[in-house]
Protein backbone atom coordinates (compact mmCIF):
# COMPACT_ATOMS: atom_id res chain seq x y z
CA UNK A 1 28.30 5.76 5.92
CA UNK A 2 29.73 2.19 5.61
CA UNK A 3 30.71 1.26 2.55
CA UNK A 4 30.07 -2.53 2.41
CA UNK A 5 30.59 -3.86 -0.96
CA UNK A 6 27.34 -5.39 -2.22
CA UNK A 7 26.80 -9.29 -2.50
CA UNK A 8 25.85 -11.03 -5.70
CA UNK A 9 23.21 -9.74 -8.12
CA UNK A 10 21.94 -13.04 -8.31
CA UNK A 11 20.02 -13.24 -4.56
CA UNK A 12 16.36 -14.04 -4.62
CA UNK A 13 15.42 -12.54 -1.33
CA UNK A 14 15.52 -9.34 0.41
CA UNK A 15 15.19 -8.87 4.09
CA UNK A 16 12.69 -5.73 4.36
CA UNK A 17 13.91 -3.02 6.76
CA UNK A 18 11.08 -3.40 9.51
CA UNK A 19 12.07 -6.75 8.84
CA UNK A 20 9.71 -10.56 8.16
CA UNK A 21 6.12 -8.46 10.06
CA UNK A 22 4.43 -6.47 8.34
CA UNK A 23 1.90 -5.27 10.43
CA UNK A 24 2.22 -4.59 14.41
CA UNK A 25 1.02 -2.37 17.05
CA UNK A 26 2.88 0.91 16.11
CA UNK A 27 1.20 0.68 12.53
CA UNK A 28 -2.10 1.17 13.42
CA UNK A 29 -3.58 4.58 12.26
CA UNK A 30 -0.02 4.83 10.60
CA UNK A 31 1.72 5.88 7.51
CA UNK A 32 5.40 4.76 6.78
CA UNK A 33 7.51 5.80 4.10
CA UNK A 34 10.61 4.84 3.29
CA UNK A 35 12.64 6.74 0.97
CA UNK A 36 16.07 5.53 -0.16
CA UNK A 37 18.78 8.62 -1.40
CA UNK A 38 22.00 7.84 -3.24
CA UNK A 39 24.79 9.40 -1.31
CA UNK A 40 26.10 13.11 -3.10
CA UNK A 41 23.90 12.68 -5.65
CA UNK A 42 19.86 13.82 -5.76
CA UNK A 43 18.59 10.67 -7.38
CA UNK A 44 15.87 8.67 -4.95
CA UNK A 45 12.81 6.04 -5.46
CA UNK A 46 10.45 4.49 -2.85
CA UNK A 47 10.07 1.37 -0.56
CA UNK A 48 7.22 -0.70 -2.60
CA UNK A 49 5.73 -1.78 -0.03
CA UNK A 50 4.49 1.35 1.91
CA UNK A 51 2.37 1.44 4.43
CA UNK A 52 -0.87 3.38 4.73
CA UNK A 53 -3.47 3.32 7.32
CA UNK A 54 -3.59 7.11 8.87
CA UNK A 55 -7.21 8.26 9.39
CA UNK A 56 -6.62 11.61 8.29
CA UNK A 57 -8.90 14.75 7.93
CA UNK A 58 -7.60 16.75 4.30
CA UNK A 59 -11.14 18.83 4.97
CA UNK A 60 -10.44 20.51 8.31
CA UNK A 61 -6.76 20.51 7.89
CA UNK A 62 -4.63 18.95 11.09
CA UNK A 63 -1.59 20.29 13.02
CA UNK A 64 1.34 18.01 13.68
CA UNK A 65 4.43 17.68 16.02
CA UNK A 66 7.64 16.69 14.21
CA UNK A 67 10.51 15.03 15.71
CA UNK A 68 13.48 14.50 13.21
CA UNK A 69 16.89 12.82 13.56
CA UNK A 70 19.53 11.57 11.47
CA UNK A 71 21.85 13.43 8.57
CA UNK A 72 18.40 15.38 7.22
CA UNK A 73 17.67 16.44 10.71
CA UNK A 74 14.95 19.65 9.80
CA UNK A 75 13.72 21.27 12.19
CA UNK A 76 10.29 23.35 10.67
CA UNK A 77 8.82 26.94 11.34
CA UNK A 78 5.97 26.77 13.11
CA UNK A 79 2.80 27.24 11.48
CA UNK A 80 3.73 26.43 7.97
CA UNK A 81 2.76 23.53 5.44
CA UNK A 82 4.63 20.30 6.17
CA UNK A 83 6.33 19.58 3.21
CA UNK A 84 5.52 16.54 3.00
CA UNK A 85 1.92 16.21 3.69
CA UNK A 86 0.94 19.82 3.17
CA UNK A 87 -2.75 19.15 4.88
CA UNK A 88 -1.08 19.09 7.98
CA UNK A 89 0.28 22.59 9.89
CA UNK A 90 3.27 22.16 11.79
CA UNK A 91 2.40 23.35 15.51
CA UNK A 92 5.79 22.44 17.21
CA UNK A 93 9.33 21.25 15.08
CA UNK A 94 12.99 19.57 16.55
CA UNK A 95 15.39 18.47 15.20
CA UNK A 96 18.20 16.24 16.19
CA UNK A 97 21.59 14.82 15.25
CA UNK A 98 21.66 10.86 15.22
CA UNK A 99 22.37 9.49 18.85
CA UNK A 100 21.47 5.89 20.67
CA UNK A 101 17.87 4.73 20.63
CA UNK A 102 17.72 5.17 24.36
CA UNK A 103 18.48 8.66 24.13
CA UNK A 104 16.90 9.37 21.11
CA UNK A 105 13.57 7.70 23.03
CA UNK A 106 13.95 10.02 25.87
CA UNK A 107 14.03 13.01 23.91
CA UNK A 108 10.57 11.88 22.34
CA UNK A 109 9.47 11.85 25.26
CA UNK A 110 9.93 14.43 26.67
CA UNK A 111 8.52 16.60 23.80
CA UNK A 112 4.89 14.41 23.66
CA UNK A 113 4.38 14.86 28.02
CA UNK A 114 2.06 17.71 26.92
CA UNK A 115 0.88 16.69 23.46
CA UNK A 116 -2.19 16.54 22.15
CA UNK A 117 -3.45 13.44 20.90
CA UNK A 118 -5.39 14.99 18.09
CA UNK A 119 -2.26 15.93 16.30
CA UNK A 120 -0.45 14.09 14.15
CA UNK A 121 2.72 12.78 15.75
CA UNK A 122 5.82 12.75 12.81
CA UNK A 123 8.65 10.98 13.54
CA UNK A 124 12.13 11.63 10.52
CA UNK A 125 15.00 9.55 10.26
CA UNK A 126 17.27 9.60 8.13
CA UNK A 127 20.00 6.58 8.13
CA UNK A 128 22.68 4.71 6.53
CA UNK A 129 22.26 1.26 5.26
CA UNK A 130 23.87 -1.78 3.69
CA UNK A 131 22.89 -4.84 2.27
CA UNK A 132 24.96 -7.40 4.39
CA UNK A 133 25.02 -11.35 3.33
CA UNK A 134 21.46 -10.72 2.32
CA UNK A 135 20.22 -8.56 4.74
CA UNK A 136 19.40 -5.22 5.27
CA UNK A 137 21.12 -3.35 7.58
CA UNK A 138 20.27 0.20 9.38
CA UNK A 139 23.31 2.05 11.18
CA UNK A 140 23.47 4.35 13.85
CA UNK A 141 27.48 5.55 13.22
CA UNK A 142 29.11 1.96 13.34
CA UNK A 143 25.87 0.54 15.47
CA UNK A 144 23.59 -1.78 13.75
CA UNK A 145 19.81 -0.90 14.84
CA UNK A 146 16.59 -2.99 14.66
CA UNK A 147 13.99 -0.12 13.98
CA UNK A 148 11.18 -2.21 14.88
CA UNK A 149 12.21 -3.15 17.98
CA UNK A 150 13.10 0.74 18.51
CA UNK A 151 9.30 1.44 17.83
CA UNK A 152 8.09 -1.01 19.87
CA UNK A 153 9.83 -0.12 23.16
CA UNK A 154 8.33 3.85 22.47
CA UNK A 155 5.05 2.34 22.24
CA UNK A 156 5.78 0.48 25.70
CA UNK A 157 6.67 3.71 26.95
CA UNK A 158 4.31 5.87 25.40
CA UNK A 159 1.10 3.65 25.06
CA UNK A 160 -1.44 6.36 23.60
CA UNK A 161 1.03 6.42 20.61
CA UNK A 162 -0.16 2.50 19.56
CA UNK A 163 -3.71 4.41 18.82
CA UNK A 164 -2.83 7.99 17.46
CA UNK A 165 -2.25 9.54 13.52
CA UNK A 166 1.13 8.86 13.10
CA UNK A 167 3.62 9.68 9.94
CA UNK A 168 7.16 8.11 9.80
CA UNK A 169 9.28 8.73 7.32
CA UNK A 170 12.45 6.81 6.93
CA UNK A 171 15.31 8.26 4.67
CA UNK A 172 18.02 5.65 3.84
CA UNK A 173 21.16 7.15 2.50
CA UNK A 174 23.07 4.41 0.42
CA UNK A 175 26.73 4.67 -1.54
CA UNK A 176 26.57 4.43 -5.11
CA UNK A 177 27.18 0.54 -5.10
CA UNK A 178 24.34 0.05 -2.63
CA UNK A 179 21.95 2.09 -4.18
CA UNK A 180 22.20 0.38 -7.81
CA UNK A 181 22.26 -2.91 -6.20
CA UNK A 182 18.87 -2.05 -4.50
CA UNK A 183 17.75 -0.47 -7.53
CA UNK A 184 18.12 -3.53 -9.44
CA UNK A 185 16.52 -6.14 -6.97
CA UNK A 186 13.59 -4.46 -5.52
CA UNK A 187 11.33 -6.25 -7.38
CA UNK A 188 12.97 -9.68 -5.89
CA UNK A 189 11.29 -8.98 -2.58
CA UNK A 190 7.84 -10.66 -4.64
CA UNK A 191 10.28 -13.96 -5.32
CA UNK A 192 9.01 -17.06 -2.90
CA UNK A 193 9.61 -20.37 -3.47
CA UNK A 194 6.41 -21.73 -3.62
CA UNK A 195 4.94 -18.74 -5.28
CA UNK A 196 3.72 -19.97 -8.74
CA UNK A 197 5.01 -17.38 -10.38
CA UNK A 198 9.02 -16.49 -10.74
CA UNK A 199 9.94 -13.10 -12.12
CA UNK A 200 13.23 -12.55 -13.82
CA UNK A 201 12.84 -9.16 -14.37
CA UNK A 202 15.98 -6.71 -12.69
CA UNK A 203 14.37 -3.37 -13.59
CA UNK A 204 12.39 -1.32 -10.73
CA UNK A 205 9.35 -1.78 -11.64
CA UNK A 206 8.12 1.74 -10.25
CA UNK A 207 10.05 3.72 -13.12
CA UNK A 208 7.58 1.72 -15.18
CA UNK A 209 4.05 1.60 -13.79
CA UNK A 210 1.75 4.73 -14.08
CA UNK A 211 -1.74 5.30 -13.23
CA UNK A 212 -2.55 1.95 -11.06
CA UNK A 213 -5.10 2.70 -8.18
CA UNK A 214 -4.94 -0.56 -5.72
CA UNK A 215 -7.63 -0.89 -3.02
CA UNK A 216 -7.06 -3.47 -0.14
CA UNK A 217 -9.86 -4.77 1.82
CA UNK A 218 -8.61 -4.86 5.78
CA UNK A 219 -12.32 -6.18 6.97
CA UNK A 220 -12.70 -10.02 7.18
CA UNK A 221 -16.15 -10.13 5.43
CA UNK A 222 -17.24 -13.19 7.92
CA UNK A 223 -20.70 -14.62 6.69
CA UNK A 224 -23.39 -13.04 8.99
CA UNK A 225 -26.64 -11.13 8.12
CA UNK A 226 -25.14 -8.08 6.88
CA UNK A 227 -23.06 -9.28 4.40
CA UNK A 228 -25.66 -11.76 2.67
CA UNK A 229 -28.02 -8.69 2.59
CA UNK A 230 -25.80 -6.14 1.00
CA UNK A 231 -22.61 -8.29 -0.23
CA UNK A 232 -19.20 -7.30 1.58
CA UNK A 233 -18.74 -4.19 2.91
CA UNK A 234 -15.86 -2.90 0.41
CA UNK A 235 -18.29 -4.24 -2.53
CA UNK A 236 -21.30 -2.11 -0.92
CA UNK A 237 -19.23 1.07 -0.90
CA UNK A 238 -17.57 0.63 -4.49
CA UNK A 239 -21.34 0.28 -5.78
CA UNK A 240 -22.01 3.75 -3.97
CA UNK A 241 -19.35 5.64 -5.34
CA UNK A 242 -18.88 4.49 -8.64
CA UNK A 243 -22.66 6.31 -8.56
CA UNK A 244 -21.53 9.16 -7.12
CA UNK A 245 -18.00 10.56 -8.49
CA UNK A 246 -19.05 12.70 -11.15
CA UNK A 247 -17.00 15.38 -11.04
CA UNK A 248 -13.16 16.45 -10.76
CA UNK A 249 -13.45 17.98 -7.02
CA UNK A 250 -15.93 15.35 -6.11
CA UNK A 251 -14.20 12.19 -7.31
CA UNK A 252 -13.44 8.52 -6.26
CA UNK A 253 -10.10 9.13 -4.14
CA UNK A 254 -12.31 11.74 -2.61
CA UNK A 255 -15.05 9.75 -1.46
CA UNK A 256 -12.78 6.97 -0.70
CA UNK A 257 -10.50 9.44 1.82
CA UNK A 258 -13.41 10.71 3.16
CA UNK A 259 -14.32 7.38 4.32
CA UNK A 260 -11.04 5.95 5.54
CA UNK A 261 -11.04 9.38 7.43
CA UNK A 262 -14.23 9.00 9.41
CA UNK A 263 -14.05 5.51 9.75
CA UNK A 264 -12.54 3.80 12.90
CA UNK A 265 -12.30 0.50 11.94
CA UNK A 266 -10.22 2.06 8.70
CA UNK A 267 -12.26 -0.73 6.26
CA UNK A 268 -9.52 -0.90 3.47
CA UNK A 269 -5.93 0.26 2.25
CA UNK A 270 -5.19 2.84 -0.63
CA UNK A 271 -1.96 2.42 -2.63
CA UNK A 272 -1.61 4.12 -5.90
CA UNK A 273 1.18 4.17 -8.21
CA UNK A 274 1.60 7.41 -10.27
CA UNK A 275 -1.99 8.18 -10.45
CA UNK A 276 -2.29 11.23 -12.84
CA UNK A 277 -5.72 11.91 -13.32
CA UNK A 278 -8.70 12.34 -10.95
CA UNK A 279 -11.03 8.62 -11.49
CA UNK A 280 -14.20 10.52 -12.02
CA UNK A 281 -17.28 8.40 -14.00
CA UNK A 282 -19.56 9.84 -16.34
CA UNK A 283 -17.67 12.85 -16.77
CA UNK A 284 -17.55 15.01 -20.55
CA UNK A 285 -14.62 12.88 -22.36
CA UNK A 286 -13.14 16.89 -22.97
CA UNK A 287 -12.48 17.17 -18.60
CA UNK A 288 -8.76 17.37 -18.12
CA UNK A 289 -7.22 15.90 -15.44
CA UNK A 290 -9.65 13.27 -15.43
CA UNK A 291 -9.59 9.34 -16.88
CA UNK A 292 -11.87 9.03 -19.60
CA UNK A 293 -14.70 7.08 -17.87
CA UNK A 294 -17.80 8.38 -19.36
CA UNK A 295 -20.79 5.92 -19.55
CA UNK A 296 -19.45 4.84 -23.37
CA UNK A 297 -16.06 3.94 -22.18
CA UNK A 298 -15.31 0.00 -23.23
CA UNK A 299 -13.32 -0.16 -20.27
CA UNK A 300 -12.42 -4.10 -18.73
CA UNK A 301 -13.72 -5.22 -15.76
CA UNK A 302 -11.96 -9.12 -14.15
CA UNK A 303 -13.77 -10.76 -11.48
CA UNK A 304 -11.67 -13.45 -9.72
CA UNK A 305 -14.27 -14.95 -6.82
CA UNK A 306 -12.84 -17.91 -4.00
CA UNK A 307 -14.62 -19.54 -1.72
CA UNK A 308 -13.63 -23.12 -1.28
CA UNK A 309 -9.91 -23.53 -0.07
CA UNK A 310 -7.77 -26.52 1.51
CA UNK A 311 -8.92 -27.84 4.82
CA UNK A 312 -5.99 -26.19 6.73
CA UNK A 313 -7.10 -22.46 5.68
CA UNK A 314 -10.13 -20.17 6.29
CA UNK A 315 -12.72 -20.72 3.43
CA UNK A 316 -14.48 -17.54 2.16
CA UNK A 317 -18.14 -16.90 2.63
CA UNK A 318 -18.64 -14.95 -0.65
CA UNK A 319 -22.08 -13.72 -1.31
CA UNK A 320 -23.80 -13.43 -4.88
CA UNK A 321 -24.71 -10.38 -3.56
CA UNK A 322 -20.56 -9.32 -3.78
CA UNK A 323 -19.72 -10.35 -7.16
CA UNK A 324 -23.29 -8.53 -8.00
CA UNK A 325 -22.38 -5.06 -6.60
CA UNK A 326 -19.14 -5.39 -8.48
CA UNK A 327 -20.46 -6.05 -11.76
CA UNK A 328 -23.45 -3.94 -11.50
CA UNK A 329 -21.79 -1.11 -10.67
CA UNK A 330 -18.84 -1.03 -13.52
CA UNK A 331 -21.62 -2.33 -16.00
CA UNK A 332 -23.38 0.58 -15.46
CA UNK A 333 -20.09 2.95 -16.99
CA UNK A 334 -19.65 0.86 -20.04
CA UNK A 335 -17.23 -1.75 -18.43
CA UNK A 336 -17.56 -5.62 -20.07
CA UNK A 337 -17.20 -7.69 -16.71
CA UNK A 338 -15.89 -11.34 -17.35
CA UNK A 339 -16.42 -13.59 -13.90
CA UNK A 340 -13.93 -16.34 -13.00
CA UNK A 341 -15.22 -19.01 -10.16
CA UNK A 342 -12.84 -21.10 -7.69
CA UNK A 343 -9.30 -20.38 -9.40
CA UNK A 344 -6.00 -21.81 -8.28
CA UNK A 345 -3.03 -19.66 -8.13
CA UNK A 346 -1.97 -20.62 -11.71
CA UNK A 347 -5.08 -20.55 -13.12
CA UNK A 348 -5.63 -17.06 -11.73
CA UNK A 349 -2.16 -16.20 -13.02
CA UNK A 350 -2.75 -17.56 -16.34
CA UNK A 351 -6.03 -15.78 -16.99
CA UNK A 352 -4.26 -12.71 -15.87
CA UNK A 353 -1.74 -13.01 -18.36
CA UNK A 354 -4.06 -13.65 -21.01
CA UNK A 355 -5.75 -10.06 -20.20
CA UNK A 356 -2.53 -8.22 -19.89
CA UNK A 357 -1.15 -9.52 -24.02
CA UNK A 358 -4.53 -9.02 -25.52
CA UNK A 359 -5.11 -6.94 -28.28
CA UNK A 360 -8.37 -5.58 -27.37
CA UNK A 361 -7.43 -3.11 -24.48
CA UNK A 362 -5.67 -1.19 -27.04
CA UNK A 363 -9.43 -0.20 -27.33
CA UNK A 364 -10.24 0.36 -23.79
CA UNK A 365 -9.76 3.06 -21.71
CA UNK A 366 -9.38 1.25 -18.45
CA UNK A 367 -8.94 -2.48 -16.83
CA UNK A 368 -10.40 -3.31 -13.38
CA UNK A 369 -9.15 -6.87 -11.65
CA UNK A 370 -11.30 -7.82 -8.51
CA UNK A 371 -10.03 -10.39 -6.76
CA UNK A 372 -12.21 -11.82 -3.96
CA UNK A 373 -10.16 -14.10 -2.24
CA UNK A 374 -7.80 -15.21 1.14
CA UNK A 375 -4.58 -13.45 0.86
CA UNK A 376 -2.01 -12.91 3.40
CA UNK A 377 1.78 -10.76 3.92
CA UNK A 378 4.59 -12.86 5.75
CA UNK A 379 8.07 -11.64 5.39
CA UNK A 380 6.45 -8.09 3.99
CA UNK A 381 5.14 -9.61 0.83
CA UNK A 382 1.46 -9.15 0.00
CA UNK A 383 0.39 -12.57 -1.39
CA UNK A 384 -3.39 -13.45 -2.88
CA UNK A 385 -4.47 -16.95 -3.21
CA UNK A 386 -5.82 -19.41 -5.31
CA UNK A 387 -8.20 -22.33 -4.27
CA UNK A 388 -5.42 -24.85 -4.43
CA UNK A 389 -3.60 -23.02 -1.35
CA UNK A 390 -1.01 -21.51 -3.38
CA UNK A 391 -0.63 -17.89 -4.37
CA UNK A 392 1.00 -15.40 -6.23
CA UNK A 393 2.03 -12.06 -4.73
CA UNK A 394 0.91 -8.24 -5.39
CA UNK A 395 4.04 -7.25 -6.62
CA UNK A 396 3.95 -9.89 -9.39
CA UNK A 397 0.39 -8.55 -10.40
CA UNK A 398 1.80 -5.00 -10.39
CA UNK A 399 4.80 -5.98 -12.66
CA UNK A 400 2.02 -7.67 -15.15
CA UNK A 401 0.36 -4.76 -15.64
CA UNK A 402 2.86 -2.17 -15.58
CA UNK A 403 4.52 -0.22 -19.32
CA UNK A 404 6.61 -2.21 -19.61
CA UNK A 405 4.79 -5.74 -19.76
CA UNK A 406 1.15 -4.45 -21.01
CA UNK A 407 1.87 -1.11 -23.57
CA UNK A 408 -1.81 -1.34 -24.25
CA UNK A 409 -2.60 0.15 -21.01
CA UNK A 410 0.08 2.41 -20.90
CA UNK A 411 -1.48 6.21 -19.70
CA UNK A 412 -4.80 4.60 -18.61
CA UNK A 413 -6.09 3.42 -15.47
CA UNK A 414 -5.78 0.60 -13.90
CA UNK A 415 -7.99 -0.22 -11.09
CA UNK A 416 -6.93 -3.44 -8.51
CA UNK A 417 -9.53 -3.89 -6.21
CA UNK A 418 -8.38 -7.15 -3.41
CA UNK A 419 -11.28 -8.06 -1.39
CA UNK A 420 -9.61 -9.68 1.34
CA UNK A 421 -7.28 -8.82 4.06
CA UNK A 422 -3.93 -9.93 4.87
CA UNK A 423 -4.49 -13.14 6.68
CA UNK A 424 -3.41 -13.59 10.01
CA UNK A 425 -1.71 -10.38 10.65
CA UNK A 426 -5.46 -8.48 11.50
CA UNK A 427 -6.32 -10.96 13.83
CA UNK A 428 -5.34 -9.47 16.75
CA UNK A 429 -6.60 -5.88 15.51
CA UNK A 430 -10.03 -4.29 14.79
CA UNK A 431 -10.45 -4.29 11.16
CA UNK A 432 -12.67 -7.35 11.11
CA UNK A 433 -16.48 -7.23 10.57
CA UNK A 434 -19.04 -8.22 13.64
CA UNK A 435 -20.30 -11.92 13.87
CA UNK A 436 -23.66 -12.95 14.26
């Protein structure tokens, strides 16, 4: 490992290791984590921004390839639990000291020639890295490498990969220096300058967020017949379940996996943060392992709705019928829903504040914040906006409601729903709802 002494404490932005796209060919039907590990030492903590779009079938149980590389090279028994993912069986294992990207391409593939398609393919690397005059930096021994660019060219040469379950993990080992540094300024990747909202907190914010369930909408909601009939598709199917997860086995991940599993067009992104519990409604308040969401819960429900934006961006066709399914459905389990019209970014932000230093969710067992509205992710960094064209990013919103800034909530769930995709990164893929 490099030891590159780290620059000043006082830099606003991060360069993000796959670094300003955030979603490309290789991450369709794709999970990518990215772990970072202090060097001689066992202490670790996650990329925030992970990425999780694998259709993947935790009923029937898959089997998997793994390909590993790097200073954690493993190479698995056959037929046991991945460790990581222990839904999936590993049917074939290798394992690999670091070497160039051409060679470490070849020896892909050569092991997926025969493979079927149906299994997951799991790529491991584990790496050095450095933060260099801002930037993040991966190494190869003393060879800087661009990891994007290394899976694009094995999707060139491997095309049915672009289209396949895929799991890559990347493990960054870091020197003590490096790893504080990062440690301290991971929640500056969320600092923009025209964000309306500047953060000065230093601490990682993941330490001190529990139980926060975040549902992205990857489906473009375009007006057409559909969605005036039944509102937008992620609305329709929030309605459903919050009238069907009733029990602990049968709950509201479940239903949600289940669909993201069967579904091609993969209609929305899961994210959750700590989640403890099961998110089960109308369940006895006595059910452990469950959030206490019985029909007499004075849980908090926020309704943000958009629709009219600047000329220069795409306005919203949001139907009553949306904010209805939405309100109707957390109504029904005791929520108080409070509906917000044509925000802009501070406004949003300010209301959002309000919520988060009230007194009154000391008495609730639960907040929901919808947000219907354009959002987009340029340089990694999820951002949702207000009517004005501005925005504030995801990672702010997390930071709001996390311990440390709302205590009230502290141990109790917190429920994001974003209906909205990511802007112009989906335009070129399928998640997008037909167009009559």
């Amino acid at each position: 490992l490099r030891r590159v002494k780290a620059t000043s404490r006082e830099m606003e932005v991060i360069t993000h290791v796959f670094g300003t796209e955030y979603i490309e060919s290789f991450m369709r039907n794709t999970d990518v984590i990215i772990c970072y590990i202090q060097e001689e030492e066992d202490d670790t903590f996650y990329e925030i921004n992970e990425i999780k779009n694998r259709c993947s079938d935790n009923i029937k149980g898959e089997t998997g390839i793994c390909i590993s590389f790097g200073f954690f090279a493993t190479k698995y028994d056959k037929g046991i639990q991945y460790p990581r993912d222990r839904s999936i069986t590993i049917k074939d294992s290798f394992g690999y000291e670091l070497m160039s990207l051409t060679d470490m391409i070849a020896i892909i593939n050569s092991h997926i020639v025969n493979w079927n398609t149906e299994e997951v393919f799991i790529l491991e690397l584990s790496l050095a890295g450095v933060y260099e005059s801002g930037i993040f930096k991966l190494f190869i021994q003393e060879t800087i490498i661009d990891l994007k660019l290394f899976l694009r060219e094995l999707i060139v040469q491997n095309p049915l990969l672009e289209y396949v379950p895929k799991m890559i993990f990347v493990d960054i080992l870091l020197n003590e220096e490096q790893f504080e540094y990062i440690d301290f300024t991971e929640t500056k990747r969320s600092e923009k300058l025209d964000s309306v909202v500047k953060t000065e907190s230093k601490y990682d914010y993941l330490k001190n967020t529990s139980d926060m369930l975040i549902i992205w909408s990857t489906i473009r909601n375009y007006a057409n017949i559909l969605s005036v009939n039944i509102g937008s598709f992620l609305s329709f199917m929030i309605s459903h379940y919050l009238k069907v997860s009733h029990s602990v086995e049968i709950n509201l991940q479940y239903h949600l996996n289940v669909l993201r599993m069967y579904s091609y067009q993969q209609p929305f992104e899961l994210n959750n943060i700590n989640l403890q519990k099961a998110v089960v409604f109308g369940q006895d308040d006595e059910t452990k392992g469950v959030y206490n969401l019985t029909s007499s819960t004075n849980g908090l429900c926020i309704i943000i709705r958009n629709e009219k934006f600047p000329e220069h961006m795409r306005q919203k066709y949001v139907t009553d019928k949306t904010v209805k399914n939405y309100k109707d459905g957390f109504e029904r389990h005791g929520f108080k829903c409070r509906t917000f019209n044509d925000l802009s970014a501070l406004e949003m932000w300010e209301q959002l504040s309000i919520v988060s230093k009230d007194k009154v969710l000391e008495s609730h067992n639960a907040l929901v914040i919808i947000l219907i509205s354009n959002t987009d992710t340029f340089e990694n960094v999820d951002v949702i906006y207000g009517n004005d064209g501005n925005y504030f990013t995801m990672n702010n919103l997390k930071m709001l409601f996390n311990d440390k800034s709302c205590t009230a909530l502290k141990g109790k769930l917190k429920l994001f729903i974003i209906d909205g995709p990511r802007g112009g990164n989906f335009i070129q893929l399928i998640y997008r709802n037909f167009i009559l």
